[in-house]
PDB file of N, CA and C in Angstrom:
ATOM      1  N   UNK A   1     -13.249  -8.440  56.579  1.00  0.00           N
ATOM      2  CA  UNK A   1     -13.287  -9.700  57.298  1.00  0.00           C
ATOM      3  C   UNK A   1     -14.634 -10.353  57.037  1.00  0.00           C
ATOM      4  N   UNK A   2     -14.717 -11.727  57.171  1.00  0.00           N
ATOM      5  CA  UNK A   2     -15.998 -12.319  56.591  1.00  0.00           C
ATOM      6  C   UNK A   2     -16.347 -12.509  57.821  1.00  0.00           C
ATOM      7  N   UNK A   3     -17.703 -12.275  58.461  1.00  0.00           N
ATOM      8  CA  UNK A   3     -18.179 -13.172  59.786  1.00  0.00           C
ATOM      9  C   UNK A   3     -19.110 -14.330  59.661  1.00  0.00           C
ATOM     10  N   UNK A   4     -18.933 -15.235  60.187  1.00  0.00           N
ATOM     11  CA  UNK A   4     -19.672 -16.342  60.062  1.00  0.00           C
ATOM     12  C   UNK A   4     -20.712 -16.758  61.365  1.00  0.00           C
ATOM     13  N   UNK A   5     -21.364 -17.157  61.711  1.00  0.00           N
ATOM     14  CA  UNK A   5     -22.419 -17.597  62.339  1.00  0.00           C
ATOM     15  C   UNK A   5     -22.654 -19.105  62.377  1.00  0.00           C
ATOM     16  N   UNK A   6     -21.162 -19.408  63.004  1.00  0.00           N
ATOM     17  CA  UNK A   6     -21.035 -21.013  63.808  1.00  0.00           C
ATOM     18  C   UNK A   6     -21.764 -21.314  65.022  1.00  0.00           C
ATOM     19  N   UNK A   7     -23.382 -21.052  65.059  1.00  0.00           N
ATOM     20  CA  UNK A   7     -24.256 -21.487  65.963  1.00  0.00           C
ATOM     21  C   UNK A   7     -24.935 -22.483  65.771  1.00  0.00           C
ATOM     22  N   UNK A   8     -25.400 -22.670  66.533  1.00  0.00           N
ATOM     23  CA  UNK A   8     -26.797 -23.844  66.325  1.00  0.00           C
ATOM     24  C   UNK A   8     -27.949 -23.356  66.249  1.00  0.00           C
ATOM     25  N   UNK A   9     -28.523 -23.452  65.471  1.00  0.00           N
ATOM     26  CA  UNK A   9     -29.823 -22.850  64.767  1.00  0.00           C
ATOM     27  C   UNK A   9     -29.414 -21.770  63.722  1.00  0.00           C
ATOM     28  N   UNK A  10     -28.332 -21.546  63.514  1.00  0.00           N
ATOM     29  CA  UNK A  10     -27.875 -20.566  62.642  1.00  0.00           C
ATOM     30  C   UNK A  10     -27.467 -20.467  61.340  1.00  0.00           C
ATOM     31  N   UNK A  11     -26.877 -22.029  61.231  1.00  0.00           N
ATOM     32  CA  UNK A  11     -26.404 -22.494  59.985  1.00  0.00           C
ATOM     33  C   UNK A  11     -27.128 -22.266  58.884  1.00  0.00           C
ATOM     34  N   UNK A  12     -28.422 -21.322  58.689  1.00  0.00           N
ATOM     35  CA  UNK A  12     -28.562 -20.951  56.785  1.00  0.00           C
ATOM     36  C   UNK A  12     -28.654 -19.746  56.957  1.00  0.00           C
ATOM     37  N   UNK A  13     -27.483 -19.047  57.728  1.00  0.00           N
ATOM     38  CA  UNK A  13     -27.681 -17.563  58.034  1.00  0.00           C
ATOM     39  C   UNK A  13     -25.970 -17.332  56.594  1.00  0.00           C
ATOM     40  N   UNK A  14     -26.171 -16.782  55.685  1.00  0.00           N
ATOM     41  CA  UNK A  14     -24.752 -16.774  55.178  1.00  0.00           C
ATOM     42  C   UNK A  14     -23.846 -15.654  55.632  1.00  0.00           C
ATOM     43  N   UNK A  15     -22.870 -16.189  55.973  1.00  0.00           N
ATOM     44  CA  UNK A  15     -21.334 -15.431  56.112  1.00  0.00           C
ATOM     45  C   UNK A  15     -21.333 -13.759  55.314  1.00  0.00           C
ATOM     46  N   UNK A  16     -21.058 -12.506  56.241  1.00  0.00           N
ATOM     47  CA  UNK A  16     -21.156 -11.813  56.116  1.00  0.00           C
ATOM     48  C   UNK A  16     -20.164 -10.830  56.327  1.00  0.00           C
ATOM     49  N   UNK A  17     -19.541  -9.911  54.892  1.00  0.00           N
ATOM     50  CA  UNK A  17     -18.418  -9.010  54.725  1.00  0.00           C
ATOM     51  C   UNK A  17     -18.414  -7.886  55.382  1.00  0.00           C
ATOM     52  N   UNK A  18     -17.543  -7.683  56.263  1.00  0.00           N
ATOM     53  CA  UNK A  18     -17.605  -6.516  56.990  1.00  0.00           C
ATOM     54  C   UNK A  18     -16.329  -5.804  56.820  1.00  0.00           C
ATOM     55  N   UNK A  19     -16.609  -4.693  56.098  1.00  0.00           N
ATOM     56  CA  UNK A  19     -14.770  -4.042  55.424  1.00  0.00           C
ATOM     57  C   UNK A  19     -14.303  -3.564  57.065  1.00  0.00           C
ATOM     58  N   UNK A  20     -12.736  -3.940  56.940  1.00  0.00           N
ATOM     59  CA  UNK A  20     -12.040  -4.058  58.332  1.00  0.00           C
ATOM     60  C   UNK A  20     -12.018  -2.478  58.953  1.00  0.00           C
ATOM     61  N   UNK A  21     -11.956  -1.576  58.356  1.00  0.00           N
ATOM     62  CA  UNK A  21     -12.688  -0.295  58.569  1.00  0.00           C
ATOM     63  C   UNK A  21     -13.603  -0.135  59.578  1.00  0.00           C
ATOM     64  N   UNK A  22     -14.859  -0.692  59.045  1.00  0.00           N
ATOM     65  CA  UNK A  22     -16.029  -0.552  59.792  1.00  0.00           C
ATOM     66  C   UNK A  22     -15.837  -2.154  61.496  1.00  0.00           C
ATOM     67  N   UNK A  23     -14.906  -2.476  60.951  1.00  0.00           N
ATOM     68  CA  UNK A  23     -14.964  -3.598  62.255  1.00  0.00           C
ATOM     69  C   UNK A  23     -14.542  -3.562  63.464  1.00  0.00           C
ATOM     70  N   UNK A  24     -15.340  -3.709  65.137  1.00  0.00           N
ATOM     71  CA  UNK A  24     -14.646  -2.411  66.251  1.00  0.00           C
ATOM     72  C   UNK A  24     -14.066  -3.584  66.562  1.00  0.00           C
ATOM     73  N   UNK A  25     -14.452  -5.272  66.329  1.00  0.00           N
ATOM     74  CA  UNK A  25     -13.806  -6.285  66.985  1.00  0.00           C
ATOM     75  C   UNK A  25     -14.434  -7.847  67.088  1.00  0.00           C
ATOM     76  N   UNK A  26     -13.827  -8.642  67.339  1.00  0.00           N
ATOM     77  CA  UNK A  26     -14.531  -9.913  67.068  1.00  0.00           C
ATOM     78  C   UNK A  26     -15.010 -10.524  69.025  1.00  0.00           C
ATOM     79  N   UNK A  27     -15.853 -10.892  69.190  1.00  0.00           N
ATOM     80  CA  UNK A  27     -16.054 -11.362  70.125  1.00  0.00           C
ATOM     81  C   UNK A  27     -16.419 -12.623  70.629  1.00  0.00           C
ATOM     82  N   UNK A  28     -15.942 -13.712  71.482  1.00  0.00           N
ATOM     83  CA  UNK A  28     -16.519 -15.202  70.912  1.00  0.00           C
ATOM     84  C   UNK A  28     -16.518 -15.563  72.797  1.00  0.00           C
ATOM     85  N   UNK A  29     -17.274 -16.573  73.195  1.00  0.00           N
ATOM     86  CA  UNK A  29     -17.508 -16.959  74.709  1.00  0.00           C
ATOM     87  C   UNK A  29     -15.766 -17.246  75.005  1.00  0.00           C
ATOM     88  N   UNK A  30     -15.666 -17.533  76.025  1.00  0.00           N
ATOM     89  CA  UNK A  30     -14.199 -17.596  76.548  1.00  0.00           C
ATOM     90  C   UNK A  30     -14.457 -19.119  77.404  1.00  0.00           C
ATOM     91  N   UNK A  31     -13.719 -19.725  76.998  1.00  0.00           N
ATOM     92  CA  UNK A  31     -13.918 -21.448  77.768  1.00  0.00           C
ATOM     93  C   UNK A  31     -12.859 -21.402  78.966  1.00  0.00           C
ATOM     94  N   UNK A  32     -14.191 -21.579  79.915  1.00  0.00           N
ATOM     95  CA  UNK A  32     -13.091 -21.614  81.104  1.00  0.00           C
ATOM     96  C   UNK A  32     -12.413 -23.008  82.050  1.00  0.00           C
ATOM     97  N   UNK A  33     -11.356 -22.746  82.327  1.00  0.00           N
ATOM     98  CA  UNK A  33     -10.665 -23.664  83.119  1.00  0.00           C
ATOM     99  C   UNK A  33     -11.140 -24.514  83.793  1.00  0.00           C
ATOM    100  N   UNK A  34     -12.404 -23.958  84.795  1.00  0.00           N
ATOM    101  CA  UNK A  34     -12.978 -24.529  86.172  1.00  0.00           C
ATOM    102  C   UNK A  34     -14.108 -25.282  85.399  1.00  0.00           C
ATOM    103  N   UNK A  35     -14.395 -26.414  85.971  1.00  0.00           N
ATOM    104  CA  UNK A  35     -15.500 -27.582  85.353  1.00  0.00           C
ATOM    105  C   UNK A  35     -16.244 -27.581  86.627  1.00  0.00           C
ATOM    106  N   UNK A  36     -16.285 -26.940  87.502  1.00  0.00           N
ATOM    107  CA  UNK A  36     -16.849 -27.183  88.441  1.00  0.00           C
ATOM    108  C   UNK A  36     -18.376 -25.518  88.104  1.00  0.00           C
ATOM    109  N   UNK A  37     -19.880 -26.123  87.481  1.00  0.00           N
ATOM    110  CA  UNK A  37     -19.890 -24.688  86.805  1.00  0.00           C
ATOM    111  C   UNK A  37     -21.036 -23.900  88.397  1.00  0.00           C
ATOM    112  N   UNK A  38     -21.404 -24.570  88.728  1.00  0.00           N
ATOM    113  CA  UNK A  38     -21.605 -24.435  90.236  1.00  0.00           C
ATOM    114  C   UNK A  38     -20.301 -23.286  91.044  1.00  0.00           C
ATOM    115  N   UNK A  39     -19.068 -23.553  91.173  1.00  0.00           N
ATOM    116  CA  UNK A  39     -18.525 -22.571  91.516  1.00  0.00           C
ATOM    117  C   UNK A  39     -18.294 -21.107  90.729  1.00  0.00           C
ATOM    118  N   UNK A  40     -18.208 -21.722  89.489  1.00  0.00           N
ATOM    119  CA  UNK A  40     -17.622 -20.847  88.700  1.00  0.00           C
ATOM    120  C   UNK A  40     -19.251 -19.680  88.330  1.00  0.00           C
ATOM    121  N   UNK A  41     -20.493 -20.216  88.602  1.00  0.00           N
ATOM    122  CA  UNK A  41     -21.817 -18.940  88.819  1.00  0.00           C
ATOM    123  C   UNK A  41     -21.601 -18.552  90.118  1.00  0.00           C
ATOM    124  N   UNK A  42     -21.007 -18.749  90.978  1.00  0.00           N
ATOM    125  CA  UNK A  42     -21.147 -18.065  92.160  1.00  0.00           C
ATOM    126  C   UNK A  42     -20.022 -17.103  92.346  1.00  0.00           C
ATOM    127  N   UNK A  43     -18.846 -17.368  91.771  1.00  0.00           N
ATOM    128  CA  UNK A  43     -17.650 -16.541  91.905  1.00  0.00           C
ATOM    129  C   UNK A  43     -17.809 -15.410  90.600  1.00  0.00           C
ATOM    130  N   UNK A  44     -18.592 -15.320  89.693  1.00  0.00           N
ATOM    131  CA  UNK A  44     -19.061 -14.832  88.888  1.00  0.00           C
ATOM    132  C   UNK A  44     -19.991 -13.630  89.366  1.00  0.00           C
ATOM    133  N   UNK A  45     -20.860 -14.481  89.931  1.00  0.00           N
ATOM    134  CA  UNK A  45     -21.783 -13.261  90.573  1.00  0.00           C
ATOM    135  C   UNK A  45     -21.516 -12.356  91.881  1.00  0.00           C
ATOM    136  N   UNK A  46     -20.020 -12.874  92.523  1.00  0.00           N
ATOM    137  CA  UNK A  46     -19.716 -12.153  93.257  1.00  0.00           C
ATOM    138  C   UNK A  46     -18.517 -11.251  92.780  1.00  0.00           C
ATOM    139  N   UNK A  47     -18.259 -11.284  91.662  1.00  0.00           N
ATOM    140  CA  UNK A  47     -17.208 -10.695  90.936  1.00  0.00           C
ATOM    141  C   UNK A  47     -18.053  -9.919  89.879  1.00  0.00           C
ATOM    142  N   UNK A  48     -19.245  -9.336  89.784  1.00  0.00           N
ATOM    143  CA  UNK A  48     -19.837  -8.679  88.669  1.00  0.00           C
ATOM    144  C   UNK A  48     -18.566  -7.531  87.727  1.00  0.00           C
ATOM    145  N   UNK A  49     -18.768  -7.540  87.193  1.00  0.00           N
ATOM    146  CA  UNK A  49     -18.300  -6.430  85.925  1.00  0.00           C
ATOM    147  C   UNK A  49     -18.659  -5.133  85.174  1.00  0.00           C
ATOM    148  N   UNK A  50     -18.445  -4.189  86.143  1.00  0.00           N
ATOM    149  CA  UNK A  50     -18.870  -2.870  85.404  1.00  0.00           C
ATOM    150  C   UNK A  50     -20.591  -2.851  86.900  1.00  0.00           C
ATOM    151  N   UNK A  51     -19.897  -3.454  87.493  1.00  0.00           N
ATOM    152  CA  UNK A  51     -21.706  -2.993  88.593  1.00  0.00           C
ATOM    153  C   UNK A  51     -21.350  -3.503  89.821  1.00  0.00           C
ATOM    154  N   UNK A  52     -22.448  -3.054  91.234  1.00  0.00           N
ATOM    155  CA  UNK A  52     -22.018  -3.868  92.313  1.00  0.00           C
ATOM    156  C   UNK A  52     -22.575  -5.208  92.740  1.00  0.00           C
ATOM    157  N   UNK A  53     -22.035  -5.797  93.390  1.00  0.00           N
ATOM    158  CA  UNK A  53     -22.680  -7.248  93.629  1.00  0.00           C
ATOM    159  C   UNK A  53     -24.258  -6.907  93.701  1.00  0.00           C
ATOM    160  N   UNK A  54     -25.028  -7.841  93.522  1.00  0.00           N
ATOM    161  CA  UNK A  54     -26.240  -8.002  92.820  1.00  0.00           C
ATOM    162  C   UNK A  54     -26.621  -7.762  94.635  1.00  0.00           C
ATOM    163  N   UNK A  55     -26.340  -8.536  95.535  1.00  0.00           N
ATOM    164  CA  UNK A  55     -27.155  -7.929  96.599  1.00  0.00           C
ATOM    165  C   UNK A  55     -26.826  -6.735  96.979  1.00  0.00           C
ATOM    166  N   UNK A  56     -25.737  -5.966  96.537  1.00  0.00           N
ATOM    167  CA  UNK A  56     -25.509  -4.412  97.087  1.00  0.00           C
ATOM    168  C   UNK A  56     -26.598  -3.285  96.017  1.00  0.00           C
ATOM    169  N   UNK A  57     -27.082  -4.114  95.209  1.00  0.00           N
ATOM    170  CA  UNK A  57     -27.669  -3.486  93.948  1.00  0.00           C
ATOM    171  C   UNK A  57     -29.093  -3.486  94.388  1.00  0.00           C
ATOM    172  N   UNK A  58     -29.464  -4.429  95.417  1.00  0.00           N
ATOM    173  CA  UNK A  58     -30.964  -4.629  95.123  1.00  0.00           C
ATOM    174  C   UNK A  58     -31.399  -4.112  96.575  1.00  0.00           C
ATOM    175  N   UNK A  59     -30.190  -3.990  97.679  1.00  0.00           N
ATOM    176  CA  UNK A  59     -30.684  -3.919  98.677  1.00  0.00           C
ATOM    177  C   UNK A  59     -31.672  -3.001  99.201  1.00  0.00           C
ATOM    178  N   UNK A  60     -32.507  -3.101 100.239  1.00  0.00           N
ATOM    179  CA  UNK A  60     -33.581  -1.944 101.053  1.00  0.00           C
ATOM    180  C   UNK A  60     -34.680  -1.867  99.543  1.00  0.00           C
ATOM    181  N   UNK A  61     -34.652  -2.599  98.832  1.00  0.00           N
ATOM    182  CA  UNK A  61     -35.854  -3.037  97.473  1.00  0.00           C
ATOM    183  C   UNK A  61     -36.855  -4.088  97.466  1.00  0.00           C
ATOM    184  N   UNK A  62     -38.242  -3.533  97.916  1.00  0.00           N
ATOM    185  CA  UNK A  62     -38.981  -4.993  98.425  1.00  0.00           C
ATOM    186  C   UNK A  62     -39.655  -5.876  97.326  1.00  0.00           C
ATOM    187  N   UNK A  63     -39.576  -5.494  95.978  1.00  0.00           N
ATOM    188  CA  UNK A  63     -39.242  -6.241  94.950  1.00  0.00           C
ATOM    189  C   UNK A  63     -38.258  -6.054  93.424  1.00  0.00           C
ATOM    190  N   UNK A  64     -38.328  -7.071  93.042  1.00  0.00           N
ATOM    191  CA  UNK A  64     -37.126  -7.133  92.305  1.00  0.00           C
ATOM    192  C   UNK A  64     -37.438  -8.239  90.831  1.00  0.00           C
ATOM    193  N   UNK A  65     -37.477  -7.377  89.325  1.00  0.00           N
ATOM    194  CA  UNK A  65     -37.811  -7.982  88.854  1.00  0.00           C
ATOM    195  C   UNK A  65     -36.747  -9.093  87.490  1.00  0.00           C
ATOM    196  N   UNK A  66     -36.786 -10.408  87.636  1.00  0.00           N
ATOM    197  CA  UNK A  66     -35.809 -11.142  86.735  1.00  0.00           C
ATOM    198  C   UNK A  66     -36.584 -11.393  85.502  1.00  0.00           C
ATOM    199  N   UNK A  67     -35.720 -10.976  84.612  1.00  0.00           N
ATOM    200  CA  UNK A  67     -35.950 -11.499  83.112  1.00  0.00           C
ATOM    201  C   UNK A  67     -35.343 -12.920  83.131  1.00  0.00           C
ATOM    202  N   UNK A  68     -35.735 -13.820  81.855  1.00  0.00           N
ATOM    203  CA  UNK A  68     -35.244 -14.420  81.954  1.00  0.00           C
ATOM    204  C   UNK A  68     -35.057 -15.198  80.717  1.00  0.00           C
ATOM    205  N   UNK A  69     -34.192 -16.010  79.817  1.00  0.00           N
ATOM    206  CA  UNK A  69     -34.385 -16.568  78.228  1.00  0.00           C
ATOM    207  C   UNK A  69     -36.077 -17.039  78.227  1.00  0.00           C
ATOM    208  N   UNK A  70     -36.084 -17.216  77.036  1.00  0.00           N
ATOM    209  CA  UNK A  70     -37.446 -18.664  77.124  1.00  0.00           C
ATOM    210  C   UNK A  70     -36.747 -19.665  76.783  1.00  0.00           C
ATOM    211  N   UNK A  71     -37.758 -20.591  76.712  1.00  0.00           N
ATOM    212  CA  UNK A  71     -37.178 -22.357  76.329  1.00  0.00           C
ATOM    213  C   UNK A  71     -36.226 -22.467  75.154  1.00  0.00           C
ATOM    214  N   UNK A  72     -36.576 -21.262  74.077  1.00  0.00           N
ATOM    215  CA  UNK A  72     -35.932 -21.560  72.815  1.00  0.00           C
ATOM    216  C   UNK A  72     -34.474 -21.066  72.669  1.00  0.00           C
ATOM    217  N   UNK A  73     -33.972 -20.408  74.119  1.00  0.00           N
ATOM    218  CA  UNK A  73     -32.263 -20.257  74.066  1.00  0.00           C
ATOM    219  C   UNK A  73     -32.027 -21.445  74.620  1.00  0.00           C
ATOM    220  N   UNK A  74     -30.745 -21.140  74.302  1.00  0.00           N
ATOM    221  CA  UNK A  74     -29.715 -22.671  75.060  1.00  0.00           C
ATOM    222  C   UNK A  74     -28.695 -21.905  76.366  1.00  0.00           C
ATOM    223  N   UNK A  75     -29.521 -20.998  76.994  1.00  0.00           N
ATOM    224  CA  UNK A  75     -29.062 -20.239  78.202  1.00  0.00           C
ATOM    225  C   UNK A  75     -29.213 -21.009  79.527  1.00  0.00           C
ATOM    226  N   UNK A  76     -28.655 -22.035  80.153  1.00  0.00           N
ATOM    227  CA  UNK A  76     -28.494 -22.474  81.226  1.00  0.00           C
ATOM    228  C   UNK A  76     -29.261 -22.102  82.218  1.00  0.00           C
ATOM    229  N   UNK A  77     -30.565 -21.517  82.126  1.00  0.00           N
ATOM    230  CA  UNK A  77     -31.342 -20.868  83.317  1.00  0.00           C
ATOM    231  C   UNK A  77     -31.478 -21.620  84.773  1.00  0.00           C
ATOM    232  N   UNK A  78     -31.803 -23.087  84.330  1.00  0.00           N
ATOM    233  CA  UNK A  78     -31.751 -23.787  85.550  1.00  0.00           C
ATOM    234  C   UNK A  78     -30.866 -24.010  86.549  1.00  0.00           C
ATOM    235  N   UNK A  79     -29.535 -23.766  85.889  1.00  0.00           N
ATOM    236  CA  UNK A  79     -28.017 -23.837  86.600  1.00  0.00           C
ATOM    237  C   UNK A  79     -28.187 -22.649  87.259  1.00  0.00           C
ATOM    238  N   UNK A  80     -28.302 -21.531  86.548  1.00  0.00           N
ATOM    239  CA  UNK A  80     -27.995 -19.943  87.021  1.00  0.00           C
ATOM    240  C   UNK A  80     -28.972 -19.269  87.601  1.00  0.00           C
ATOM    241  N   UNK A  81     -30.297 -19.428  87.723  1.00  0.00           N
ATOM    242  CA  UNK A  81     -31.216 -18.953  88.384  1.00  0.00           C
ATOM    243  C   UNK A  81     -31.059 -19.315  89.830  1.00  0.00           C
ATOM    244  N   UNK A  82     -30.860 -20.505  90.504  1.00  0.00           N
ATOM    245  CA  UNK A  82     -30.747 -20.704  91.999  1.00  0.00           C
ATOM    246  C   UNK A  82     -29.556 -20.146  92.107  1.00  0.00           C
ATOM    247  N   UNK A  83     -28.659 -19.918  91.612  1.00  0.00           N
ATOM    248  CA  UNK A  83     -27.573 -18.863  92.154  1.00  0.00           C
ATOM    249  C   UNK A  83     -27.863 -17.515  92.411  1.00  0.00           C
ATOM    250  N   UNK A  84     -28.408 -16.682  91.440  1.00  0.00           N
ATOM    251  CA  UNK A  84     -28.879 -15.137  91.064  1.00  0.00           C
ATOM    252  C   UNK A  84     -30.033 -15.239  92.255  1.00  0.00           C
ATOM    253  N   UNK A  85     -30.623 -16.097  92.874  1.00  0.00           N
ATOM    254  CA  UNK A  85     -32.072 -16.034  93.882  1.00  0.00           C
ATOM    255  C   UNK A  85     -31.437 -15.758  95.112  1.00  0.00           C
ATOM    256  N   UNK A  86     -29.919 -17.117  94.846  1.00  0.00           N
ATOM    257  CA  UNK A  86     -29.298 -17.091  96.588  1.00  0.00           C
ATOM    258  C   UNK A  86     -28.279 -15.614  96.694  1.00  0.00           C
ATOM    259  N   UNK A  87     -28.076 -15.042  95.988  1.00  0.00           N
ATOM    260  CA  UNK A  87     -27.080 -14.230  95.983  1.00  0.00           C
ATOM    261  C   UNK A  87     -27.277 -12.915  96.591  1.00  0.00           C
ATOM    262  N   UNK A  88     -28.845 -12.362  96.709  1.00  0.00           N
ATOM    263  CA  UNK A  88     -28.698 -11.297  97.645  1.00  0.00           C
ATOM    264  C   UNK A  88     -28.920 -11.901  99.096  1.00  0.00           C
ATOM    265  N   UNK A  89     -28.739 -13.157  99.778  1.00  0.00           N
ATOM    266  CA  UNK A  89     -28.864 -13.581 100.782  1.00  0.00           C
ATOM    267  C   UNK A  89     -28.892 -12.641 101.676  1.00  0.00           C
TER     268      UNK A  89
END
C-alpha cells in the first residue's frame, strides 16, 4: 500500500510503500456529526477511552501537570484547554 501524507505542512514529504504484510492498519480523524464543538469537548471528556474521567484520575492530587502543543500545531488548544481545566470541577 502506498501512504501518503495529505497534511498541511507535509506536502514535500513523498508517498511511502509499505508491503501489505508489514501494514497493522490505516488510521485517519473521524468527522463528526455534532458542529456544536463546545459540546462535543465536553461529552468527550466525560466519555474518556481506555481511562477514567479526568477528574476521577486526578482526584485527592494537589497538583497536576498539562502538556500542551506549541503554536506550530494546528491543535485547537484554546477550544480544549477551558474544557480539560473545568472538568475536574
Amino acid at each position: 500500500m502506498q501512504v501518503t501524507f495529505d497534511y498541511p505542512m507535509y506536502e514535500n514529504i513523498s508517498p511511502v510503500d509499505v508491503p501489505d504484510e508489514r501494514l497493522m492498519g490505516v488510521w485517519a480523524p473521524t468527522l463528526l456529526e455534532s458542529k456544536d464543538e463546545h459540546a462535543e469537548l465536553v461529552r468527550s471528556f466525560s466519555q474518556p477511552i481506555g481511562k477514567g474521567r479526568l477528574r476521577d484520575e486526578v482526584k485527592g492530587r494537589r497538583n497536576v501537570l498539562v502538556l500542551i502543543d506549541d503554536g506550530t500545531r494546528f491543535t485547537p488548544t484554546a477550544k480544549i484547554l477551558p474544557v480539560l481545566v473545568d472538568e475536574p470541577g
